[in-house]
PDB file of N, CA and C in Angstrom:
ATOM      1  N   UNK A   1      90.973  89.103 121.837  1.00  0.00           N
ATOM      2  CA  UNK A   1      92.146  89.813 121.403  1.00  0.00           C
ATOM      3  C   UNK A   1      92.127  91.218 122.008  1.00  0.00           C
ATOM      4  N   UNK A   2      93.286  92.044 122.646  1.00  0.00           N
ATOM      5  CA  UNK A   2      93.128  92.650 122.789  1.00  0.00           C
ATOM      6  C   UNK A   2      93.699  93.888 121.538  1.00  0.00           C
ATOM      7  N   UNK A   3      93.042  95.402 121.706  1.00  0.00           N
ATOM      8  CA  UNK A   3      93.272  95.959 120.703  1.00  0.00           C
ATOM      9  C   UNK A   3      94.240  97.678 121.396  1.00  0.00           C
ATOM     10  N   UNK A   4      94.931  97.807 120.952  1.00  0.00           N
ATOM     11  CA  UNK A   4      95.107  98.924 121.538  1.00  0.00           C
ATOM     12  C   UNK A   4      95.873  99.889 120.049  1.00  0.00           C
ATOM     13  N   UNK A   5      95.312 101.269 120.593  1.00  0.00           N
ATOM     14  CA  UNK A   5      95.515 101.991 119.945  1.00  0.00           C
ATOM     15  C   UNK A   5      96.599 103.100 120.031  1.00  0.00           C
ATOM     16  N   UNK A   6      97.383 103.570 119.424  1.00  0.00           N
ATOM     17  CA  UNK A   6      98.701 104.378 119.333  1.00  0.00           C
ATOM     18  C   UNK A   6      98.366 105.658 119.829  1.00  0.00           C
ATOM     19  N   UNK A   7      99.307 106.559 120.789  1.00  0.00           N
ATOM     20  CA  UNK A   7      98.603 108.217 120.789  1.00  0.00           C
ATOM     21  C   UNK A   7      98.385 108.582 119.168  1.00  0.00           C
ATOM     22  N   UNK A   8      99.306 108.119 118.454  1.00  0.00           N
ATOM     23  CA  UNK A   8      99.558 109.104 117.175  1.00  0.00           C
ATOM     24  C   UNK A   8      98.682 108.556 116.347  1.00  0.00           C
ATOM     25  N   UNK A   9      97.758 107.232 116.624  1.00  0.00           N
ATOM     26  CA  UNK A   9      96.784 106.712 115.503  1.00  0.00           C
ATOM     27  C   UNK A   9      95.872 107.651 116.426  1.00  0.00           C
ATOM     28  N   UNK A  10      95.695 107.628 117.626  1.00  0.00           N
ATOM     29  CA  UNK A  10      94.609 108.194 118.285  1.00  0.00           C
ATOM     30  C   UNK A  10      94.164 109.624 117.853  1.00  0.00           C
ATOM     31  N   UNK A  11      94.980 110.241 117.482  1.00  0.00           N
ATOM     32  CA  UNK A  11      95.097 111.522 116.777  1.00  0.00           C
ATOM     33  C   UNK A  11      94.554 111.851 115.377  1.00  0.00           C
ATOM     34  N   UNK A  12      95.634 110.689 115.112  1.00  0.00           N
ATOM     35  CA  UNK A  12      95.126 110.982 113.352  1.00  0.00           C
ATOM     36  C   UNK A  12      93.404 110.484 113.243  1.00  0.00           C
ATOM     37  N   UNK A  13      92.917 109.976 114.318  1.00  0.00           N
ATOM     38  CA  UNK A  13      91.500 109.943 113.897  1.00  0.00           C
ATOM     39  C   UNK A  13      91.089 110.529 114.305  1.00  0.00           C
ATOM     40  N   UNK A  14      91.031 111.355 115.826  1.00  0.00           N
ATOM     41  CA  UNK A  14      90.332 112.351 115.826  1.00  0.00           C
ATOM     42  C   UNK A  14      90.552 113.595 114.675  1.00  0.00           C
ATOM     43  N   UNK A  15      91.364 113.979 114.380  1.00  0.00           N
ATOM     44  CA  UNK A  15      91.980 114.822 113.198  1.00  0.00           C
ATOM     45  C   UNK A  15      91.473 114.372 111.900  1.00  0.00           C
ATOM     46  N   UNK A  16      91.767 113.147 111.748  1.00  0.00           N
ATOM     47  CA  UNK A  16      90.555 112.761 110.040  1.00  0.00           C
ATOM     48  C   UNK A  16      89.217 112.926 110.352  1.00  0.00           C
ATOM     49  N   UNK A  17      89.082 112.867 111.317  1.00  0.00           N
ATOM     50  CA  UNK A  17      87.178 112.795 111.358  1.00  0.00           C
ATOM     51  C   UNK A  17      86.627 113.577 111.837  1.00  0.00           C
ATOM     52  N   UNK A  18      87.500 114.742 112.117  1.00  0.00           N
ATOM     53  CA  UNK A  18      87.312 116.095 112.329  1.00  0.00           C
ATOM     54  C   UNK A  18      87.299 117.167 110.918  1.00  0.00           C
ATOM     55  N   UNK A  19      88.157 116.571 110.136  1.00  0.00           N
ATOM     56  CA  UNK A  19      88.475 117.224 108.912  1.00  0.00           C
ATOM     57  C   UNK A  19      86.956 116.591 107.872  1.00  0.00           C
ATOM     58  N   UNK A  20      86.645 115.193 108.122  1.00  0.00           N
ATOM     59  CA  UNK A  20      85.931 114.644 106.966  1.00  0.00           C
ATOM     60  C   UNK A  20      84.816 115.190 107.430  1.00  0.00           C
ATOM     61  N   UNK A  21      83.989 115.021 108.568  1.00  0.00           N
ATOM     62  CA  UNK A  21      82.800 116.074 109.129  1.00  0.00           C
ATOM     63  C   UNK A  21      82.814 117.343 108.466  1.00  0.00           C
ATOM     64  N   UNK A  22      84.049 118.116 108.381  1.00  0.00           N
ATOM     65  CA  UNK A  22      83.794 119.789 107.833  1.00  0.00           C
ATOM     66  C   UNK A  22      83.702 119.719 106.371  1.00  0.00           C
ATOM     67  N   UNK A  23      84.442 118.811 106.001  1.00  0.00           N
ATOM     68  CA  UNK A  23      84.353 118.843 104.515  1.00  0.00           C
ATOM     69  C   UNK A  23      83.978 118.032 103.686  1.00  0.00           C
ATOM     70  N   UNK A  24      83.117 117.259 103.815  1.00  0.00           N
ATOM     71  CA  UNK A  24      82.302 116.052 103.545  1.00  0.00           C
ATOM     72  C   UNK A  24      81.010 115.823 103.412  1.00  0.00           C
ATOM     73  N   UNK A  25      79.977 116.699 103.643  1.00  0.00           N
ATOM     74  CA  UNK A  25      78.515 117.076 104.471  1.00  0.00           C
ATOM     75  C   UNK A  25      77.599 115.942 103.638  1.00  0.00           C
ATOM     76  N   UNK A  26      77.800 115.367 102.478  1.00  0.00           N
ATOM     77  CA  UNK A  26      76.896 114.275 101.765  1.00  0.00           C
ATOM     78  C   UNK A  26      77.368 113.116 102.515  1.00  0.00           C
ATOM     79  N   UNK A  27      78.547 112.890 103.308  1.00  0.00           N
ATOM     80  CA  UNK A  27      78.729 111.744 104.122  1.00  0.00           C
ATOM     81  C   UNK A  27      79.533 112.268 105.731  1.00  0.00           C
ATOM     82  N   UNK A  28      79.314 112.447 105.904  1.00  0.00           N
ATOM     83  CA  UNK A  28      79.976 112.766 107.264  1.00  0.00           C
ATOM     84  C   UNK A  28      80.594 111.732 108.263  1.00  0.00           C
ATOM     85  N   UNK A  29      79.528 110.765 107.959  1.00  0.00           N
ATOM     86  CA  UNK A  29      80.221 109.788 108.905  1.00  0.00           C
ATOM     87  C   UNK A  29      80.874 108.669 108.634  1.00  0.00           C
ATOM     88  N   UNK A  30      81.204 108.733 107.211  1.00  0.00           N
ATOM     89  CA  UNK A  30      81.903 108.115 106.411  1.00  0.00           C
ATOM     90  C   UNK A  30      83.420 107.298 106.895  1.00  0.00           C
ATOM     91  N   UNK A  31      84.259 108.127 107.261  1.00  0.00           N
ATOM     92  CA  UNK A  31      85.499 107.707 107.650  1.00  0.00           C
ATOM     93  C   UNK A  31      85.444 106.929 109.395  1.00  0.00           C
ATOM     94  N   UNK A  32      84.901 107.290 109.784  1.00  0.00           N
ATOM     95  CA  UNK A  32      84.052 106.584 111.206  1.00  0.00           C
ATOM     96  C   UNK A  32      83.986 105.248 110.751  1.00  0.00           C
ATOM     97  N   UNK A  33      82.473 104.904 109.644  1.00  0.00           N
ATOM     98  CA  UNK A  33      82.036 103.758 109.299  1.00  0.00           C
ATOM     99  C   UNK A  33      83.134 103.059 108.994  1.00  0.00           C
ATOM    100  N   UNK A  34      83.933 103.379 107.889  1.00  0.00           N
ATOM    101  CA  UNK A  34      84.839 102.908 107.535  1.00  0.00           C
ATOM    102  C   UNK A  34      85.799 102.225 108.387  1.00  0.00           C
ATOM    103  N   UNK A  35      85.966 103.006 109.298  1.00  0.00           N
ATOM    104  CA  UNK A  35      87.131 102.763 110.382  1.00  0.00           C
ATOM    105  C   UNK A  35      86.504 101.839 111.521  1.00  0.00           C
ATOM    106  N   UNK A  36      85.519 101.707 111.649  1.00  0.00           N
ATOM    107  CA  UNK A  36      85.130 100.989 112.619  1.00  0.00           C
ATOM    108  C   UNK A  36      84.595  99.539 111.518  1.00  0.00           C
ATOM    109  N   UNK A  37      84.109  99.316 110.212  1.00  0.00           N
ATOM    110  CA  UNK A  37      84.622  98.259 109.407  1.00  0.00           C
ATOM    111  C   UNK A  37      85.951  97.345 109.694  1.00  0.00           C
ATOM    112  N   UNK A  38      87.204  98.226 109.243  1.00  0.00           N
ATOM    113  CA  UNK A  38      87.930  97.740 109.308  1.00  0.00           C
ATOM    114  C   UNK A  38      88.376  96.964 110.525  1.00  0.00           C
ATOM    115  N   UNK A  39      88.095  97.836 112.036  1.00  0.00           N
ATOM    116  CA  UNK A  39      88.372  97.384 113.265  1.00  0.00           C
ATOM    117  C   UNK A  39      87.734  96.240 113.525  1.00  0.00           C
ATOM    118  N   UNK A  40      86.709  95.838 113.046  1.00  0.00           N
ATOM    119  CA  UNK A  40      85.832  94.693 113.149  1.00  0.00           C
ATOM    120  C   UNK A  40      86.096  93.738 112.256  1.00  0.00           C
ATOM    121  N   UNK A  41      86.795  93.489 111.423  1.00  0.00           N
ATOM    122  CA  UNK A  41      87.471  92.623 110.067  1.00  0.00           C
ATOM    123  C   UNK A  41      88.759  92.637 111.199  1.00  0.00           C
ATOM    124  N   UNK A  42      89.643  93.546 111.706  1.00  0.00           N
ATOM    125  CA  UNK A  42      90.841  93.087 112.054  1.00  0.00           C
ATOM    126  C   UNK A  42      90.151  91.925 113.703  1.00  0.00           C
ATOM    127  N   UNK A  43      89.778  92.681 113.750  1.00  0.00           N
ATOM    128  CA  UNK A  43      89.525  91.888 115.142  1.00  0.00           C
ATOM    129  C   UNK A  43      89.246  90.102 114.961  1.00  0.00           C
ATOM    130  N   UNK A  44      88.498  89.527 113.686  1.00  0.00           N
ATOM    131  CA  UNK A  44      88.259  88.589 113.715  1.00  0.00           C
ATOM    132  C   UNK A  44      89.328  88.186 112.472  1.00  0.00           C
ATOM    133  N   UNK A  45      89.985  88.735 112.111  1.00  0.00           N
ATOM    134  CA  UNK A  45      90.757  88.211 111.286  1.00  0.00           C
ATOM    135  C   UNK A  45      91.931  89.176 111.434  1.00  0.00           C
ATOM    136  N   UNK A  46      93.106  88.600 111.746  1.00  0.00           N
ATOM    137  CA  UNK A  46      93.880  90.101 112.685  1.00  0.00           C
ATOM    138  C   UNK A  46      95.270  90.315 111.658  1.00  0.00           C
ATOM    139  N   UNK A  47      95.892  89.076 110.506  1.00  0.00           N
ATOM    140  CA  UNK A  47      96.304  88.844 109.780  1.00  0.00           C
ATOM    141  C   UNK A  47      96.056  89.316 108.358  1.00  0.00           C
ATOM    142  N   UNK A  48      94.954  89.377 108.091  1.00  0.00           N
ATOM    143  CA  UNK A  48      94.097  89.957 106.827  1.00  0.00           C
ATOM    144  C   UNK A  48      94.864  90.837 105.728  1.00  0.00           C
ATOM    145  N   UNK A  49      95.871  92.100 106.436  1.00  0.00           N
ATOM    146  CA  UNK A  49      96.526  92.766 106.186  1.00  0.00           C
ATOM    147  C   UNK A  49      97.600  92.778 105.340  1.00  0.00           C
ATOM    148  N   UNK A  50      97.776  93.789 104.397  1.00  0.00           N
ATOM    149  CA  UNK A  50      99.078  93.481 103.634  1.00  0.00           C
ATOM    150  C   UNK A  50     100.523  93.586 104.315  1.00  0.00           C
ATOM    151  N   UNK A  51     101.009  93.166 104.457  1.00  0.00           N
ATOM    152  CA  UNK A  51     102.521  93.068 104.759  1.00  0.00           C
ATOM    153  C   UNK A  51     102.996  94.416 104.282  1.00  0.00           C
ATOM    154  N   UNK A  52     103.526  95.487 105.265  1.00  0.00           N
ATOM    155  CA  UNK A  52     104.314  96.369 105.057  1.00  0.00           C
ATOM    156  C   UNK A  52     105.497  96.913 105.784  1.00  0.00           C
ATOM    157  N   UNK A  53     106.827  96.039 104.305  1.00  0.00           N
ATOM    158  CA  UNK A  53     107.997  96.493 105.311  1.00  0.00           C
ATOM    159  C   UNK A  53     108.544  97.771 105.334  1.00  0.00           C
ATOM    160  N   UNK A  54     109.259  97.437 106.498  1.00  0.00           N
ATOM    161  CA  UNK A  54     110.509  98.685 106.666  1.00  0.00           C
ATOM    162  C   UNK A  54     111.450  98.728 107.200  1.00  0.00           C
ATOM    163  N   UNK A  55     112.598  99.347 106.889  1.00  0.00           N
ATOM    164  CA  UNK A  55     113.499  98.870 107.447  1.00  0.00           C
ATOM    165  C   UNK A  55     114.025  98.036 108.733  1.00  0.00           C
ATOM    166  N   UNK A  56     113.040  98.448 109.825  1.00  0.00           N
ATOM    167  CA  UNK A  56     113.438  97.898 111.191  1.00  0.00           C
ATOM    168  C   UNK A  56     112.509  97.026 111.297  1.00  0.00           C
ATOM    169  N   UNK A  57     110.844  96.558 110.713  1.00  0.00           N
ATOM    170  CA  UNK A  57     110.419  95.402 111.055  1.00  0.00           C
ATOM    171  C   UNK A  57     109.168  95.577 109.988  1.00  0.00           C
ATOM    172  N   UNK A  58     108.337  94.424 109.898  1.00  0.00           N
ATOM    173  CA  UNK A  58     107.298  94.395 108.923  1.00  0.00           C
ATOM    174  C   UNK A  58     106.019  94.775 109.621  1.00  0.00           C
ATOM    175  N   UNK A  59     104.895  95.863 109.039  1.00  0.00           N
ATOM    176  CA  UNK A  59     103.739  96.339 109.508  1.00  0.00           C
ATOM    177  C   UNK A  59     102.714  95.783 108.750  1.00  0.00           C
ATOM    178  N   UNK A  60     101.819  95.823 108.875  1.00  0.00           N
ATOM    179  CA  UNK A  60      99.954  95.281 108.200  1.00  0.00           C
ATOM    180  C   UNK A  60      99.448  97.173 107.734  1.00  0.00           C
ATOM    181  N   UNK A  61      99.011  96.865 106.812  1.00  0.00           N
ATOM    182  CA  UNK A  61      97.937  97.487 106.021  1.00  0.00           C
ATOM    183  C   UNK A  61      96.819  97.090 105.898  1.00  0.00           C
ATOM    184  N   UNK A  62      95.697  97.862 105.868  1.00  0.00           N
ATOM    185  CA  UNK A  62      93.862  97.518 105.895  1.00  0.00           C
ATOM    186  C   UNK A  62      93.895  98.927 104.862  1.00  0.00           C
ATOM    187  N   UNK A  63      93.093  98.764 103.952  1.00  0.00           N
ATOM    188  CA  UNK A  63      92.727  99.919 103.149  1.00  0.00           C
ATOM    189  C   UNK A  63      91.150 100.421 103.536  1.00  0.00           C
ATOM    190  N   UNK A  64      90.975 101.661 103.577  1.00  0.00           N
ATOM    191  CA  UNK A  64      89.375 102.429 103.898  1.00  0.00           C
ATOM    192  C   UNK A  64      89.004 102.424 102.520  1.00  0.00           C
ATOM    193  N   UNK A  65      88.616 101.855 101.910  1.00  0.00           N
ATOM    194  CA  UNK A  65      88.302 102.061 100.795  1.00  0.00           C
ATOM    195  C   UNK A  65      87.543 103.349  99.840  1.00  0.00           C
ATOM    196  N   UNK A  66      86.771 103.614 100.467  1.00  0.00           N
ATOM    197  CA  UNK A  66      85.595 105.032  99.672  1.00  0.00           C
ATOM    198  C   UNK A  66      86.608 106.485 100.544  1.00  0.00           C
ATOM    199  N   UNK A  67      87.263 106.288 101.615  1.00  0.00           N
ATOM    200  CA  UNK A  67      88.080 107.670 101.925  1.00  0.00           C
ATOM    201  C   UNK A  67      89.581 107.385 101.969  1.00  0.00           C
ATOM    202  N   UNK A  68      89.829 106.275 101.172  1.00  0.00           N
ATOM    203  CA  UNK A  68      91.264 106.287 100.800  1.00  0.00           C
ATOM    204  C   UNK A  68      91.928 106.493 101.960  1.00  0.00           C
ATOM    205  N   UNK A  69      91.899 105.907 103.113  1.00  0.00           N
ATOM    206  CA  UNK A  69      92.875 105.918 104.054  1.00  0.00           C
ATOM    207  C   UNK A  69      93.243 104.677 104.213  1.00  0.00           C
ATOM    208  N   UNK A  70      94.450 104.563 104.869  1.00  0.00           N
ATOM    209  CA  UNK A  70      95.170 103.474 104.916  1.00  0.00           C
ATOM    210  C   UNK A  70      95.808 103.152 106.424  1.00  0.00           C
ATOM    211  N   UNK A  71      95.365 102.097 106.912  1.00  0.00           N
ATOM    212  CA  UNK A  71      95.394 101.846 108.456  1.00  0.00           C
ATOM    213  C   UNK A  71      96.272 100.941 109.032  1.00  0.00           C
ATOM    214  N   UNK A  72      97.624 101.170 109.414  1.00  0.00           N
ATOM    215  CA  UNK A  72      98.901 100.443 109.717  1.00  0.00           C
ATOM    216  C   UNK A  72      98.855 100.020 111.106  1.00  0.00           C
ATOM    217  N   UNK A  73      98.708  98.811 111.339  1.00  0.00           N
ATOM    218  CA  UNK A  73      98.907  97.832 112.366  1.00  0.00           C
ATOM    219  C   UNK A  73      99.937  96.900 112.712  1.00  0.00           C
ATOM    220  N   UNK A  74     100.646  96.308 113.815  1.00  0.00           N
ATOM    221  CA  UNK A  74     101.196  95.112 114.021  1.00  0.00           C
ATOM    222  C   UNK A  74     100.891  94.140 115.031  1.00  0.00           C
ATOM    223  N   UNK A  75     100.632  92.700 114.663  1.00  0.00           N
ATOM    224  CA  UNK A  75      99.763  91.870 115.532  1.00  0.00           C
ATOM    225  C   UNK A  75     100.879  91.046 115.818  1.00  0.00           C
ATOM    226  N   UNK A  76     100.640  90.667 117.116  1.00  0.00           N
ATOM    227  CA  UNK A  76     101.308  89.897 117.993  1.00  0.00           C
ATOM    228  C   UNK A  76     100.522  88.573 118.170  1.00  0.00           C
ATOM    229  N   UNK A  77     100.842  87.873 117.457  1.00  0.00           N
ATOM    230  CA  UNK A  77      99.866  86.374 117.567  1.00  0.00           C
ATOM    231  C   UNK A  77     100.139  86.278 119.209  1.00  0.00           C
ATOM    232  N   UNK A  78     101.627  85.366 119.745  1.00  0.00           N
ATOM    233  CA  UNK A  78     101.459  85.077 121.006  1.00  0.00           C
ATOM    234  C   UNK A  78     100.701  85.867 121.899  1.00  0.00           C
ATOM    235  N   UNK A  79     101.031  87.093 122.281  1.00  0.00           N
ATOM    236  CA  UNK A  79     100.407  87.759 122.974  1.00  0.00           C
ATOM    237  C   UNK A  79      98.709  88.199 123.100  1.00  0.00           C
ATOM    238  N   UNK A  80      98.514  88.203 121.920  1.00  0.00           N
ATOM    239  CA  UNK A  80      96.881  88.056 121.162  1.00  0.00           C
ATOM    240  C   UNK A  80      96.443  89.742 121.460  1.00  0.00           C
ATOM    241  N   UNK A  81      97.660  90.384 120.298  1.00  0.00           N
ATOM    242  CA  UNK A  81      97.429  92.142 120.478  1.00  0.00           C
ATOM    243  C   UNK A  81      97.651  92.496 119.459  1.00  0.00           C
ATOM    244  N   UNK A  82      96.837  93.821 118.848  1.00  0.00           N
ATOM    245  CA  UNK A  82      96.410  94.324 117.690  1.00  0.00           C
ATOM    246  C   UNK A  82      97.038  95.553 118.028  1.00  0.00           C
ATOM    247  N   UNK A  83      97.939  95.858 117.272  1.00  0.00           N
ATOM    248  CA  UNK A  83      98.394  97.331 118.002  1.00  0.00           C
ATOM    249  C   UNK A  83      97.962  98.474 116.852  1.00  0.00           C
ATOM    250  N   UNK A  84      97.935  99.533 116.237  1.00  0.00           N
ATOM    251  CA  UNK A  84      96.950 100.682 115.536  1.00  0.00           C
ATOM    252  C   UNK A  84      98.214 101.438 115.401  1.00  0.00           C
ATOM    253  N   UNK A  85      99.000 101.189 114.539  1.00  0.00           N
ATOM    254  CA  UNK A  85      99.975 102.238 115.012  1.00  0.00           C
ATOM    255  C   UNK A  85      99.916 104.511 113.972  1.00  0.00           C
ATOM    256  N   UNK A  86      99.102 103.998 113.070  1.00  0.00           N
ATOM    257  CA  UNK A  86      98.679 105.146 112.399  1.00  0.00           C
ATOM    258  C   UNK A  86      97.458 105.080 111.624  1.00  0.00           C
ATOM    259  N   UNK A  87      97.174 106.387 111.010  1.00  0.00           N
ATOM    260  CA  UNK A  87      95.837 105.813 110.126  1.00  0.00           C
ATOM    261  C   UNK A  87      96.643 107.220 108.680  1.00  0.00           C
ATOM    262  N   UNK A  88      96.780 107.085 107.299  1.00  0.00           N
ATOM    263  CA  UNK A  88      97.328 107.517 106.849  1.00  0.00           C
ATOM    264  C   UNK A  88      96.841 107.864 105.601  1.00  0.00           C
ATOM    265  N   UNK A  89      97.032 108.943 105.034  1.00  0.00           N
ATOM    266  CA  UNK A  89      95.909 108.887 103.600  1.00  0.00           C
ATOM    267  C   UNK A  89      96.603 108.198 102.259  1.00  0.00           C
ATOM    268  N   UNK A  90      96.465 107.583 101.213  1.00  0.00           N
ATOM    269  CA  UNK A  90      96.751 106.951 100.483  1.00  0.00           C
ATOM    270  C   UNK A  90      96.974 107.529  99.559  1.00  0.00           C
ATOM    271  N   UNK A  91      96.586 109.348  99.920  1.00  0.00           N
ATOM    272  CA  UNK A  91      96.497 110.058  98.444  1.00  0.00           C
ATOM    273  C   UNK A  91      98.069 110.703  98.713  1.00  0.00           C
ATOM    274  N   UNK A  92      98.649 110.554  99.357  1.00  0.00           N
ATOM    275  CA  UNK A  92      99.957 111.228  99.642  1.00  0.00           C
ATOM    276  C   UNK A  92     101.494 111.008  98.880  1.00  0.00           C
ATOM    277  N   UNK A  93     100.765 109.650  98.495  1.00  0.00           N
ATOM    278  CA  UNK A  93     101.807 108.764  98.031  1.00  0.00           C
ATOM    279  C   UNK A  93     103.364 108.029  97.912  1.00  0.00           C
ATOM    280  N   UNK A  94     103.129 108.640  99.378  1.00  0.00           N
ATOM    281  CA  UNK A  94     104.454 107.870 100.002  1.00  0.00           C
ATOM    282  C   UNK A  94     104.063 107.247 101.304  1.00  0.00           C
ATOM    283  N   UNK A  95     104.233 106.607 101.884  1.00  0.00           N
ATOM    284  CA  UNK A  95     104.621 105.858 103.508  1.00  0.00           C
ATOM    285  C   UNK A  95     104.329 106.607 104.398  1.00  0.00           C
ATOM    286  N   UNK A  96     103.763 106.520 105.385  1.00  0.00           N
ATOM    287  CA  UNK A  96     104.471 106.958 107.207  1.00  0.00           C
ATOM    288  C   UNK A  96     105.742 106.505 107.240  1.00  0.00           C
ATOM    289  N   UNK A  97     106.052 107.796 108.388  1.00  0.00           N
ATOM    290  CA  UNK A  97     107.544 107.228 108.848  1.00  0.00           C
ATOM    291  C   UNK A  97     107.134 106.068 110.172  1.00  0.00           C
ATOM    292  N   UNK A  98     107.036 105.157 109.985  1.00  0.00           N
ATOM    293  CA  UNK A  98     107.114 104.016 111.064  1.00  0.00           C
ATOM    294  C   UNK A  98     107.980 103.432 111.737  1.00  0.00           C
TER     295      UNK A  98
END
């Protein structure tokens, strides 16, 4: 499968895991682990995800569980592509704009 990642997911992780490093110091590499969990669950199971619609089409959810982030994807069975389109905190309590 291939996996590709969004500029704007690409961001939000360097930016979360820039932020969880400074302010985190009992786990630092926490949101990393996490995130590279999940990438390895999507990869072999690419469906797994909750269904999240919106108006113009339906996205996947993966939850980080211990840093409450929330990781929005859309998979293309035919094509066999995992696309990353944000990574988002859960404590915000509303949506990305997708």
């Amino acid at each position: 499968m291939k996996l590709r990642l969004s500029e704007d997911a690409q961001q939000d992780i360097e930016r979360i895991d820039a932020w969880w490093r400074e302010n985190r110091p009992a786990a630092p590499l926490l949101f990393r682990q996490e995130l590279r969990d999940a990438m390895d669950l999507l990869e072999t199971h690419p469906e797994c995800g909750t269904p999240y619609k919106t108006a113009k089409k339906t996205y996947r959810r993966v939850v980080l569980p211990k840093t409450r982030y929330l990781l929005y994807y859309e998979y293309d069975k035919e094509a066999d592509l995992l696309a990353v389109t944000t990574i988002w905190s859960a404590r915000r309590g509303s949506g990305p704009k997708l």
